[in-house]
N, C-alpha and C. Protein backbone atom coordinates (compact mmCIF):
# COMPACT_ATOMS: atom_id res chain seq x y z
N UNK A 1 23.03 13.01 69.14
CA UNK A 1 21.89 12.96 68.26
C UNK A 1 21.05 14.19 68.51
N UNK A 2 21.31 15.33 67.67
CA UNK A 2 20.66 16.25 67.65
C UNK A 2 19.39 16.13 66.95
N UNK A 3 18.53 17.14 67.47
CA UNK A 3 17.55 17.23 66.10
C UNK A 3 17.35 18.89 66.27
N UNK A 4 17.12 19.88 64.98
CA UNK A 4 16.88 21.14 65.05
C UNK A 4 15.63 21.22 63.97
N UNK A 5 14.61 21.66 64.40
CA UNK A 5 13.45 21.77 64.16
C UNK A 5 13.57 21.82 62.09
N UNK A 6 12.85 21.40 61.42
CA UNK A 6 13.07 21.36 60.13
C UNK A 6 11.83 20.34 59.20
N UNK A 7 12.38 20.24 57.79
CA UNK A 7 11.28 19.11 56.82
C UNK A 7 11.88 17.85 57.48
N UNK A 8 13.17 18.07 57.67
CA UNK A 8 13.64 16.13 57.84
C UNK A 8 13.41 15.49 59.40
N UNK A 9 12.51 14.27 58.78
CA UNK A 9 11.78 13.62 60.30
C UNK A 9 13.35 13.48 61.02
N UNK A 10 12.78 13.15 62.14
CA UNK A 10 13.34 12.74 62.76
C UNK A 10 12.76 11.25 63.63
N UNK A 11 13.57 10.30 63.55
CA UNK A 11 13.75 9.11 63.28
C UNK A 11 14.56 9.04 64.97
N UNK A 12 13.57 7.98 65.99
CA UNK A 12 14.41 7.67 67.37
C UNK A 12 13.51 6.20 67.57
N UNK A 13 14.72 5.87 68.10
CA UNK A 13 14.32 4.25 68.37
C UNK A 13 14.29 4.30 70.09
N UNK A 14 13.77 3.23 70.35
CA UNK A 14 13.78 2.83 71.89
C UNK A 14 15.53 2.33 72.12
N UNK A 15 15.83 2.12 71.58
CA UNK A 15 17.94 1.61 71.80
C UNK A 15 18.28 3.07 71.56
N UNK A 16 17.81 3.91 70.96
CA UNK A 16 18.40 4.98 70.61
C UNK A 16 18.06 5.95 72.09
N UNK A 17 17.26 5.70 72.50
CA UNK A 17 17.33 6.42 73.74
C UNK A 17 17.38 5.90 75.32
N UNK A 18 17.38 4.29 74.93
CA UNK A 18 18.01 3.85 76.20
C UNK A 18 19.74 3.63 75.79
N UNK A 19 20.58 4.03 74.64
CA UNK A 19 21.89 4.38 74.91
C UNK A 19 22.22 6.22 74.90
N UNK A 20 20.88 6.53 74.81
CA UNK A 20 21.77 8.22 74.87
C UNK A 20 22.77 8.72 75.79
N UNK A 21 23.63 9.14 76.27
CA UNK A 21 24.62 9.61 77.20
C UNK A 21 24.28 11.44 77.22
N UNK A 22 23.87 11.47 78.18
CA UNK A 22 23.19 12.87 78.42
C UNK A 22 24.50 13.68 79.01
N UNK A 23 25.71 12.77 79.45
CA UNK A 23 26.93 13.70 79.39
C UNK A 23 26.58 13.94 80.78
N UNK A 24 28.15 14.42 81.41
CA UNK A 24 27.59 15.22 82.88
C UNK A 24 27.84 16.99 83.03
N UNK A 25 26.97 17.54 83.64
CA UNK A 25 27.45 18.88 84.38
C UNK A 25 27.04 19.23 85.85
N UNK A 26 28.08 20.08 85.98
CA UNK A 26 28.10 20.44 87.40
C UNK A 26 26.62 21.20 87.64
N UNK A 27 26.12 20.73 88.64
CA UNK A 27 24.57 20.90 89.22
C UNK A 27 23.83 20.22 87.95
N UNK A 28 24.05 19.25 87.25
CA UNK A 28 23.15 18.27 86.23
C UNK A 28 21.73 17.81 87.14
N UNK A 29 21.21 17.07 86.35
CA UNK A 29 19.99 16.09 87.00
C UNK A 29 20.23 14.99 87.28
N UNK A 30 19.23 14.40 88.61
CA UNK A 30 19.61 13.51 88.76
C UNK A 30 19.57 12.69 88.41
N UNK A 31 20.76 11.62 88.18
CA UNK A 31 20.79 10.53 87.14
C UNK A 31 19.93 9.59 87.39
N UNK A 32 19.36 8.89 88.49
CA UNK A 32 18.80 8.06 88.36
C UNK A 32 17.30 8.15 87.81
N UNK A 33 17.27 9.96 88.39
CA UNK A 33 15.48 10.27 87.47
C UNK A 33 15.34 9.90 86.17
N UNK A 34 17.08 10.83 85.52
CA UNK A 34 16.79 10.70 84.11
C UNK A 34 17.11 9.35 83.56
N UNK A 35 18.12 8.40 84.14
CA UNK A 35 18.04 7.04 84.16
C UNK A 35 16.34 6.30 83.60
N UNK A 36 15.30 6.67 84.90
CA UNK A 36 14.33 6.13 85.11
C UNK A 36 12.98 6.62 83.93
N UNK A 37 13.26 8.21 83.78
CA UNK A 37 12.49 8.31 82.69
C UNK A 37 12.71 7.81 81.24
N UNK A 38 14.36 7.57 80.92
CA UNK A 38 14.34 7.43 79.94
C UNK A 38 14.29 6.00 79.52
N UNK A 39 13.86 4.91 80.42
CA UNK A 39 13.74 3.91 80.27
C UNK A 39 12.11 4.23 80.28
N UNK A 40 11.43 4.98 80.68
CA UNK A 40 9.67 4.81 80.79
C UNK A 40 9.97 5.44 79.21
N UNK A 41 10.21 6.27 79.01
CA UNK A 41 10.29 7.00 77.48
C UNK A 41 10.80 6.01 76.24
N UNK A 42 11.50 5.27 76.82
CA UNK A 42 11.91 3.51 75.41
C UNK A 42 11.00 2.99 75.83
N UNK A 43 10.20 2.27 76.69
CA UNK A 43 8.87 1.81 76.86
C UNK A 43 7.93 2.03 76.22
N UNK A 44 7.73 3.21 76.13
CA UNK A 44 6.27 4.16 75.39
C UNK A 44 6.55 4.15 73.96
N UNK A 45 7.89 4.29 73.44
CA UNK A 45 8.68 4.14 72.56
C UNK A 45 8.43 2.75 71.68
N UNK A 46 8.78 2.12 72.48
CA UNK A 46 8.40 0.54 71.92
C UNK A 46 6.89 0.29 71.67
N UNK A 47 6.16 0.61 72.84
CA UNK A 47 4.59 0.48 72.80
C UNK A 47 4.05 1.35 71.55
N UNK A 48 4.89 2.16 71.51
CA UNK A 48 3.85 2.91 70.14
C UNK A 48 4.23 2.46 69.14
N UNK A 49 5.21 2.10 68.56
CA UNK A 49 6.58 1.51 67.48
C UNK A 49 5.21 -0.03 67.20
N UNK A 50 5.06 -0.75 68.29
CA UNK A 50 4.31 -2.05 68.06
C UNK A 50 2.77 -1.92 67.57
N UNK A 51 2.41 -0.42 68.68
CA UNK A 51 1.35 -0.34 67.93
C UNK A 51 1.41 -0.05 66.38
N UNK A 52 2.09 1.19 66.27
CA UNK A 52 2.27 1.64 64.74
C UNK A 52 2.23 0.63 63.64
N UNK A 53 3.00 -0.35 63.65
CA UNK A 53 3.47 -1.62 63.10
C UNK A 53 1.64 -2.50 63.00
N UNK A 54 1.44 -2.38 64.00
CA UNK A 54 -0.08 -2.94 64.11
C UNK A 54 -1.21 -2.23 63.02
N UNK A 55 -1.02 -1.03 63.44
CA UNK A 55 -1.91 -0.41 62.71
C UNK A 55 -1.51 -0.09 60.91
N UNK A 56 -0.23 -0.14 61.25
CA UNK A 56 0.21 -0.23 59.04
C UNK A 56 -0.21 -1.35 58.58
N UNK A 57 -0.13 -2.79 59.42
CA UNK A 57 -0.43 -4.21 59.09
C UNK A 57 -2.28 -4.15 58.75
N UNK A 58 -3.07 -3.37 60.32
CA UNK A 58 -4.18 -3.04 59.76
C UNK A 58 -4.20 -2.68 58.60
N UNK A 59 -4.04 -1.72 58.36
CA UNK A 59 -4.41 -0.18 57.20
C UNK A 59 -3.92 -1.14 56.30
N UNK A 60 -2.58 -1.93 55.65
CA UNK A 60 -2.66 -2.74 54.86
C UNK A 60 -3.39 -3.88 54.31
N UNK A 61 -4.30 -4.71 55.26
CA UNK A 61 -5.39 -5.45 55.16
C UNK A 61 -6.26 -4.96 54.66
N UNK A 62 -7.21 -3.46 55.20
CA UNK A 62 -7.70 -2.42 55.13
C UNK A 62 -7.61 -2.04 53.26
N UNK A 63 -6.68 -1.80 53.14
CA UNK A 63 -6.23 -1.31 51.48
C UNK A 63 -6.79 -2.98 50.71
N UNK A 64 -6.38 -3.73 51.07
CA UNK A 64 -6.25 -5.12 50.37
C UNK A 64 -7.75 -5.15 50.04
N UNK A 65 -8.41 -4.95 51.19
CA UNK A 65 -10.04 -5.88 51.63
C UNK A 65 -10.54 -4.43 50.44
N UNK A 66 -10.14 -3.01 50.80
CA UNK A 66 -10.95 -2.36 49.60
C UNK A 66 -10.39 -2.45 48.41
N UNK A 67 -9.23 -2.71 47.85
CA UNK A 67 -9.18 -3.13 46.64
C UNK A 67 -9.94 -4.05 46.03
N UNK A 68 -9.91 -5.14 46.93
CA UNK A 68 -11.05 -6.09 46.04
C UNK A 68 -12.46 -5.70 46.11
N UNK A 69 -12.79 -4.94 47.10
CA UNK A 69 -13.97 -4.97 46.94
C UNK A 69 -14.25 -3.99 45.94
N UNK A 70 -12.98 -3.20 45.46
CA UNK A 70 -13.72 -1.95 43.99
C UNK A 70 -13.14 -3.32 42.92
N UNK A 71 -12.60 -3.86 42.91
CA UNK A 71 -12.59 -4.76 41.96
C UNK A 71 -14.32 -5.67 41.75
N UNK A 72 -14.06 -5.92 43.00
CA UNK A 72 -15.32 -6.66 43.07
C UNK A 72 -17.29 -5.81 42.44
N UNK A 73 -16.44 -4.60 42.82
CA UNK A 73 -17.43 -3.69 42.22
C UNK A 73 -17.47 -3.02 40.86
N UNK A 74 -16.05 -3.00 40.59
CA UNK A 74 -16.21 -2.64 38.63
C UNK A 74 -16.70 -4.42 38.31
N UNK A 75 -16.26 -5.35 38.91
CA UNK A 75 -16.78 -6.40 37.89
C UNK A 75 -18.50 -6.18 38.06
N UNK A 76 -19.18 -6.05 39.03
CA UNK A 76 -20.39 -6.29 39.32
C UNK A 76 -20.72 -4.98 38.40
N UNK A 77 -20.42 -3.65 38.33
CA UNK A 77 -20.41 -2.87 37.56
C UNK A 77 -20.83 -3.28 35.83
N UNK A 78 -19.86 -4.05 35.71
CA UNK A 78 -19.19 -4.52 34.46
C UNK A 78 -20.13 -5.43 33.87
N UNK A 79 -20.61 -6.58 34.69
CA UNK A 79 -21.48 -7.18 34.26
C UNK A 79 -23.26 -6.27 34.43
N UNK A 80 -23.15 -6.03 34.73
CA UNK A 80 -24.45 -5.15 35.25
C UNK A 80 -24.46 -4.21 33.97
N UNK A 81 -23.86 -3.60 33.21
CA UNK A 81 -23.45 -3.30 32.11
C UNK A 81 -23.87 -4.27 30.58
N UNK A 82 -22.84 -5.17 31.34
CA UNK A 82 -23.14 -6.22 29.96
C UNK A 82 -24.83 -6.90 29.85
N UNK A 83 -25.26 -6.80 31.23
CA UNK A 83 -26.74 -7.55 31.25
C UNK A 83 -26.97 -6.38 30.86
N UNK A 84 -27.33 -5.18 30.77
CA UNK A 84 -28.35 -3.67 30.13
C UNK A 84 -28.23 -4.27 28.80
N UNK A 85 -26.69 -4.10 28.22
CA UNK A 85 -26.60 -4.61 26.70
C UNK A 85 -27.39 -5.59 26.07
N UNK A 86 -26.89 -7.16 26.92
CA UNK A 86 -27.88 -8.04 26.58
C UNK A 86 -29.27 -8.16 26.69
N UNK A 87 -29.89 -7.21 27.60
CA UNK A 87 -31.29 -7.04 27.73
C UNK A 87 -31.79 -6.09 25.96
N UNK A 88 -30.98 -5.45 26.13
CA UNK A 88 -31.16 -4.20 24.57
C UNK A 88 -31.30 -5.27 23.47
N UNK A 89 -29.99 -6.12 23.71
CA UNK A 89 -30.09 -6.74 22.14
C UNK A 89 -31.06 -7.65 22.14
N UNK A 90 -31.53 -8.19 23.20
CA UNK A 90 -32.35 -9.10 22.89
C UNK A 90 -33.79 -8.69 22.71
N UNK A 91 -34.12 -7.28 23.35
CA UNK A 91 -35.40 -6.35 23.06
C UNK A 91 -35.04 -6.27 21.78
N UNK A 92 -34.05 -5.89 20.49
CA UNK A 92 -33.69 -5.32 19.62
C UNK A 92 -34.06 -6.79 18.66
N UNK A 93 -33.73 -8.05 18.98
CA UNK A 93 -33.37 -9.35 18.09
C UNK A 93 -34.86 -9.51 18.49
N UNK A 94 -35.85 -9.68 19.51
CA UNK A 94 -37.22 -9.32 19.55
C UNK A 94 -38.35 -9.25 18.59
N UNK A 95 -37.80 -7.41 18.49
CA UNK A 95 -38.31 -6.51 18.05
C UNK A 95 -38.17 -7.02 16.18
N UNK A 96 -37.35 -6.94 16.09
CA UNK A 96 -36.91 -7.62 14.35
C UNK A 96 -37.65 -9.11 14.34
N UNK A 97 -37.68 -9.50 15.01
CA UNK A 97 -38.51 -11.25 15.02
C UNK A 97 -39.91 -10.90 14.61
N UNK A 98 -40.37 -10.30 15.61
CA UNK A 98 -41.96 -9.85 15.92
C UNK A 98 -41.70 -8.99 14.28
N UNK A 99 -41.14 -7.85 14.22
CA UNK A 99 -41.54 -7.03 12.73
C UNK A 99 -41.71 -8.35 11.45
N UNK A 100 -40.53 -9.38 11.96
CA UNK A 100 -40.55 -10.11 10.62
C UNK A 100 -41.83 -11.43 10.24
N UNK A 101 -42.47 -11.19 11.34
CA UNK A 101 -43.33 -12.37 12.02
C UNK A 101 -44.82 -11.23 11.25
N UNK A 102 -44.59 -10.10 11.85
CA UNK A 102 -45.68 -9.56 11.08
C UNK A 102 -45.86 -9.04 9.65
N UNK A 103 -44.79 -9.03 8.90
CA UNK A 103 -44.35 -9.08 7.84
C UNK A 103 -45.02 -10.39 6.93
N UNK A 104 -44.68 -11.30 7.40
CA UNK A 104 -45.16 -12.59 6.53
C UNK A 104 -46.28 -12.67 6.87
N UNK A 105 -46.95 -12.47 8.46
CA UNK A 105 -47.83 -12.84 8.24
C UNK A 105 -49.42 -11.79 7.32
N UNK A 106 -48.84 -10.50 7.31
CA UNK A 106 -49.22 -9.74 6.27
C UNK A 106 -49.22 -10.44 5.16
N UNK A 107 -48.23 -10.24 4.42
CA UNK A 107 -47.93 -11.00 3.30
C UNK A 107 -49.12 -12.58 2.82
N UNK A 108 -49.15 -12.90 4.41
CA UNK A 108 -49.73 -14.10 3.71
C UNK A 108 -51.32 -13.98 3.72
N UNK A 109 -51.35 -12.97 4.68
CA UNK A 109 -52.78 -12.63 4.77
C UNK A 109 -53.51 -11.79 3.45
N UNK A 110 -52.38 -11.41 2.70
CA UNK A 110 -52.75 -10.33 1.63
C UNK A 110 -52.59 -11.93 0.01
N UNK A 111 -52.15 -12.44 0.26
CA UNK A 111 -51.96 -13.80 -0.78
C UNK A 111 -53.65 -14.66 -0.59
N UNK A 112 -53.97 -14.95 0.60
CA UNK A 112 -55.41 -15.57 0.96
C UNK A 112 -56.30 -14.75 0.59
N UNK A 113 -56.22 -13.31 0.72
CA UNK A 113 -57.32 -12.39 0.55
C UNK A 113 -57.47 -12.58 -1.25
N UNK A 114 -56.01 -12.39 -1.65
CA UNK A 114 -56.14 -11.96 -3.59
C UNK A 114 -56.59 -13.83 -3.54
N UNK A 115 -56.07 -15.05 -3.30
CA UNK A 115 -56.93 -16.11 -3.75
C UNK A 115 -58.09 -16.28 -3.36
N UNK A 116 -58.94 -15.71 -2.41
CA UNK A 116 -60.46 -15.86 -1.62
C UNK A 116 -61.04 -15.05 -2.83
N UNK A 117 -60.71 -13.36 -3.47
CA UNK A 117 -60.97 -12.87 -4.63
C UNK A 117 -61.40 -13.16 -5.92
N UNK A 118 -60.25 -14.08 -5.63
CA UNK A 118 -59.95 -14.96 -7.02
C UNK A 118 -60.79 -16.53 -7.80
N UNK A 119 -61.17 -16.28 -6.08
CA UNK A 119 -61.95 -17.77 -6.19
C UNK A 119 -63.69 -17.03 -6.40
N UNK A 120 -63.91 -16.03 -5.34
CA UNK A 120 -65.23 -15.04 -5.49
C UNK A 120 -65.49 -14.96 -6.92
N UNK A 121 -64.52 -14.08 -7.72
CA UNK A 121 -64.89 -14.15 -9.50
C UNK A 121 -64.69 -15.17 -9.79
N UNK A 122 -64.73 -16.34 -9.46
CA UNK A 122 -64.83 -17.65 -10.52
C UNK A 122 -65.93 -18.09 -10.30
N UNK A 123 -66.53 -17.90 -8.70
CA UNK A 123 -67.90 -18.69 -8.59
C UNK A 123 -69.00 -17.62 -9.11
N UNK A 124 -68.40 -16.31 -9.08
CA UNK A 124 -69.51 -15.30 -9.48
C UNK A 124 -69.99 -15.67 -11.40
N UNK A 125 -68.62 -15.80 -12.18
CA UNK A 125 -68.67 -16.64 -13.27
C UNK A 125 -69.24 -17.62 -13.58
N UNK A 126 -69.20 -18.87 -12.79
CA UNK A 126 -69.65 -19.60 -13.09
C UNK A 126 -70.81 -19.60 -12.31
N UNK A 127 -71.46 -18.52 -11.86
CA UNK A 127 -73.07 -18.85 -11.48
C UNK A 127 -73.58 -17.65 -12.36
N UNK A 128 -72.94 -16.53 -13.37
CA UNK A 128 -73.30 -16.20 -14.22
C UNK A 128 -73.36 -17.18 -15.33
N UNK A 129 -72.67 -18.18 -15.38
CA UNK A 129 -72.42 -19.14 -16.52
C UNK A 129 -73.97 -19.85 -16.51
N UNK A 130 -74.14 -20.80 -15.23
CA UNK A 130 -75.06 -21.05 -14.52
C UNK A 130 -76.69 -20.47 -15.06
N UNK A 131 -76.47 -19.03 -14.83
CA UNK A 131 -77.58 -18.53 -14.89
C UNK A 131 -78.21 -18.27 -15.94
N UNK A 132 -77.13 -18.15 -17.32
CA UNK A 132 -77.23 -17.85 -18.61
C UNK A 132 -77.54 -19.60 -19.35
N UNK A 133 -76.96 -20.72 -18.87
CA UNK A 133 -77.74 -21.76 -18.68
C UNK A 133 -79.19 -22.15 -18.67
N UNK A 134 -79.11 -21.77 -17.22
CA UNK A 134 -80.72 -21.64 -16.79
C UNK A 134 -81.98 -21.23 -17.81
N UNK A 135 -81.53 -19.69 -18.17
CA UNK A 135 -82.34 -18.88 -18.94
C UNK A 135 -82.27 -19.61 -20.16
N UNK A 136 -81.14 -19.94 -20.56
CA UNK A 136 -81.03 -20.37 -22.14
C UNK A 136 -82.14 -21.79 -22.19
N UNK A 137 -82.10 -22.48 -21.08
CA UNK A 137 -82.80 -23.70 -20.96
C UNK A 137 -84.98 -23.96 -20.93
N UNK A 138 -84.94 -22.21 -19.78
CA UNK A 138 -85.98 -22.32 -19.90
C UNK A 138 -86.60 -21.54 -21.01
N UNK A 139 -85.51 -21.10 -21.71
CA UNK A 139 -86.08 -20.66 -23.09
C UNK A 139 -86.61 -21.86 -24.44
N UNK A 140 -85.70 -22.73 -24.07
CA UNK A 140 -85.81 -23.47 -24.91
C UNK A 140 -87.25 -24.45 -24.55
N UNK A 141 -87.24 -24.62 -23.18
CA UNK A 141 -88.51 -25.43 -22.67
C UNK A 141 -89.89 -24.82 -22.95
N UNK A 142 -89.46 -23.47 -22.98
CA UNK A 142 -90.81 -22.22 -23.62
C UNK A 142 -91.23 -22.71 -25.01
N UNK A 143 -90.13 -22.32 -25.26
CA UNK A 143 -90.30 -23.48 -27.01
C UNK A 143 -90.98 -24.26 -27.25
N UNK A 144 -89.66 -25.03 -26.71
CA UNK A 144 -90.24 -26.94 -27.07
C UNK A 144 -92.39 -26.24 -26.66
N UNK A 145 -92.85 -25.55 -25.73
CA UNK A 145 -94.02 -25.65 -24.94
C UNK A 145 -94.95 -25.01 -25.64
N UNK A 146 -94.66 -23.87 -26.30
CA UNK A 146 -95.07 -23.19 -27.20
C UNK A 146 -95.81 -23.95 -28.89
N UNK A 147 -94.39 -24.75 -29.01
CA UNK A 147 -94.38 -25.53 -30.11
C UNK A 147 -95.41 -26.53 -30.03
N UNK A 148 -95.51 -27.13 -28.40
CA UNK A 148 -96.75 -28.37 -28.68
C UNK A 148 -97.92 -27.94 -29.00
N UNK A 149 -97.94 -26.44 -27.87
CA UNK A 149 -99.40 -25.71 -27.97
C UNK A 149 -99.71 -25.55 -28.98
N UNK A 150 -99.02 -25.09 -30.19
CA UNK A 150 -99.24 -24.71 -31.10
C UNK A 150 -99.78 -25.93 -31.72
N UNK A 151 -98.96 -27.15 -32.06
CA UNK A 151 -99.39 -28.32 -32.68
C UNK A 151 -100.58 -28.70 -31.83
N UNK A 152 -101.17 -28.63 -30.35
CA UNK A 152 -102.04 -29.38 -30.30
C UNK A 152 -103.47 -27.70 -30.50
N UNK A 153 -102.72 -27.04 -30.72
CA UNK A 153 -104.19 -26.22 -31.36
C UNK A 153 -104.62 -26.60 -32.57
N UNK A 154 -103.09 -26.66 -33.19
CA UNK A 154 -103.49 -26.76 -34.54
C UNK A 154 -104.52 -28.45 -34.47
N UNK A 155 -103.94 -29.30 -33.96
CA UNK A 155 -104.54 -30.12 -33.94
C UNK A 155 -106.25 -30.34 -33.46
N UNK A 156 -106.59 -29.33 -32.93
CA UNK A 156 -107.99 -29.08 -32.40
C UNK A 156 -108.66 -28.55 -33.32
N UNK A 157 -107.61 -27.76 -34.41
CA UNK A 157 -108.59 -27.04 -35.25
C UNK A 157 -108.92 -28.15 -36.26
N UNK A 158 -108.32 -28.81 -36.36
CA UNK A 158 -108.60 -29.68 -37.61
C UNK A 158 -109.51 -30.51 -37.41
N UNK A 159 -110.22 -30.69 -38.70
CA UNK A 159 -111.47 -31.56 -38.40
C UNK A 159 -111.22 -32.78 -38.61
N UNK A 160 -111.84 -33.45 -37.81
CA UNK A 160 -111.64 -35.00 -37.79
C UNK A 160 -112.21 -35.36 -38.94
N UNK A 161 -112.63 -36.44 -39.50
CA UNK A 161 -113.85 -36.82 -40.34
C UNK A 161 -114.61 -37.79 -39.64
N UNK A 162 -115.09 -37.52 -38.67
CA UNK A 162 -115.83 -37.90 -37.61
C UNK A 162 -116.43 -37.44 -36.92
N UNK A 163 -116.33 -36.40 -37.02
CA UNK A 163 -116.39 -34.96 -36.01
C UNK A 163 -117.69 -34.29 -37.59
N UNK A 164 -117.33 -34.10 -38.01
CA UNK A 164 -118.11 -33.83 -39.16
C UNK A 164 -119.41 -34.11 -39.52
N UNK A 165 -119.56 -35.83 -39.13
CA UNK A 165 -120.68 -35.90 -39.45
C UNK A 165 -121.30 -36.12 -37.92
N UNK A 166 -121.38 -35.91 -37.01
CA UNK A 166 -121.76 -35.66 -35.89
C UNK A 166 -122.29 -34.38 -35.84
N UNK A 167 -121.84 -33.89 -36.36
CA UNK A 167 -122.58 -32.41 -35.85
C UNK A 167 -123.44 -31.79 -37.08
C-alpha cells in the first residue's frame, strides 16, 4: 500500500495498518518497536476514526437544528410579512370606511342644512304673510274707527230738537 504524494486521498484504516508487513532487510528495525508503534498508530487511528464519526454525527445534528431554524425563520419572516400586509389593508379598508363615513355624513349634513333653509323661507313667508295680515287688519280697524268717528261727529253735529230749544 503505497501512497505517492497527489489529488487522490489517501484512505488507511486501523486493520490496514495493524496488517501491514513492512517486509524484512538486512540491518531493518526493530520489529518489536515497529510491532509496538504500529499498534499505538491503529489506536490513534481508531480514536480519531470514532472521533471523526462523532463529530460528522455532530455537524449533522448541527445542519438539521440550522435548517429548521432558517425554516423557522423564513416562516417567522413570512408571517411577519403577511402581518405588514394585513396591517396595510386594514389601515387601507379603514381609511375607505372613515372617507365613506364622512361622505354621508356630509351629504347628510348638506340635506339638513337645504331643509333648515327651506323651512327658514317658509316661516320667513308666512310671517310676511302674517304681517301683511296684521297691517291689512289694522287697516281695516282704522276704518271701521275712522268710520264711527266720523258718524259720531256727524252725530254731534246734528241738532237734536231738544237741544234747540234749550239754548
Amino acid at each position: 500500500m503505497e501512497h505517492i504524494g497527489g489529488e487522490d486521498a489517501f484512505h488507511l484504516t486501523a486493520v490496514d495498518v495493524r496488517r501491514y508487513d513492512f517486509g524484512s532487510a538486512f540491518r531493518g528495525y526493530d520489529r518489536m518497536r515497529v510491532d509496538l508503534f504500529r499498534d499505538q498508530v491503529a489506536d490513534e487511528l481508531e480514536r480519531l476514526t470514532r472521533q471523526n464519526l462523532d463529530l460528522e454525527t455532530k455537524a449533522r445534528s448541527f445542519h438539521e437544528q440550522l435548517k429548521h431554524y432558517r425554516e423557522r425563520d423564513k416562516a417567522i419572516n413570512e408571517a411577519l410579512v403577511s402581518a405588514q400586509q394585513l396591517r396595510e389593508d386594514v389601515k387601507e379598508q379603514a381609511q375607505r370606511e372613515a372617507d365613506l363615513i364622512m361622505r354621508e355624513a356630509q351629504a347628510a349634513a348638506e340635506r339638513l342644512t337645504e331643509e333648515a333653509r327651506g323651512q327658514i323661507s317658509a316661516l320667513l313667508r308666512e310671517i310676511e304673510a302674517l304681517d301683511r295680515s296684521r297691517r291689512a287688519y289694522l287697516a281695516q280697524i282704522r276704518h271701521l274707527a275712522e268710520r264711527h268717528i266720523a258718524e259720531v261727529d256727524a252725530a254731534m253735529q246734528q241738532r237734536t230738537p231738544g237741544a234747540e230749544r234749550q239754548g
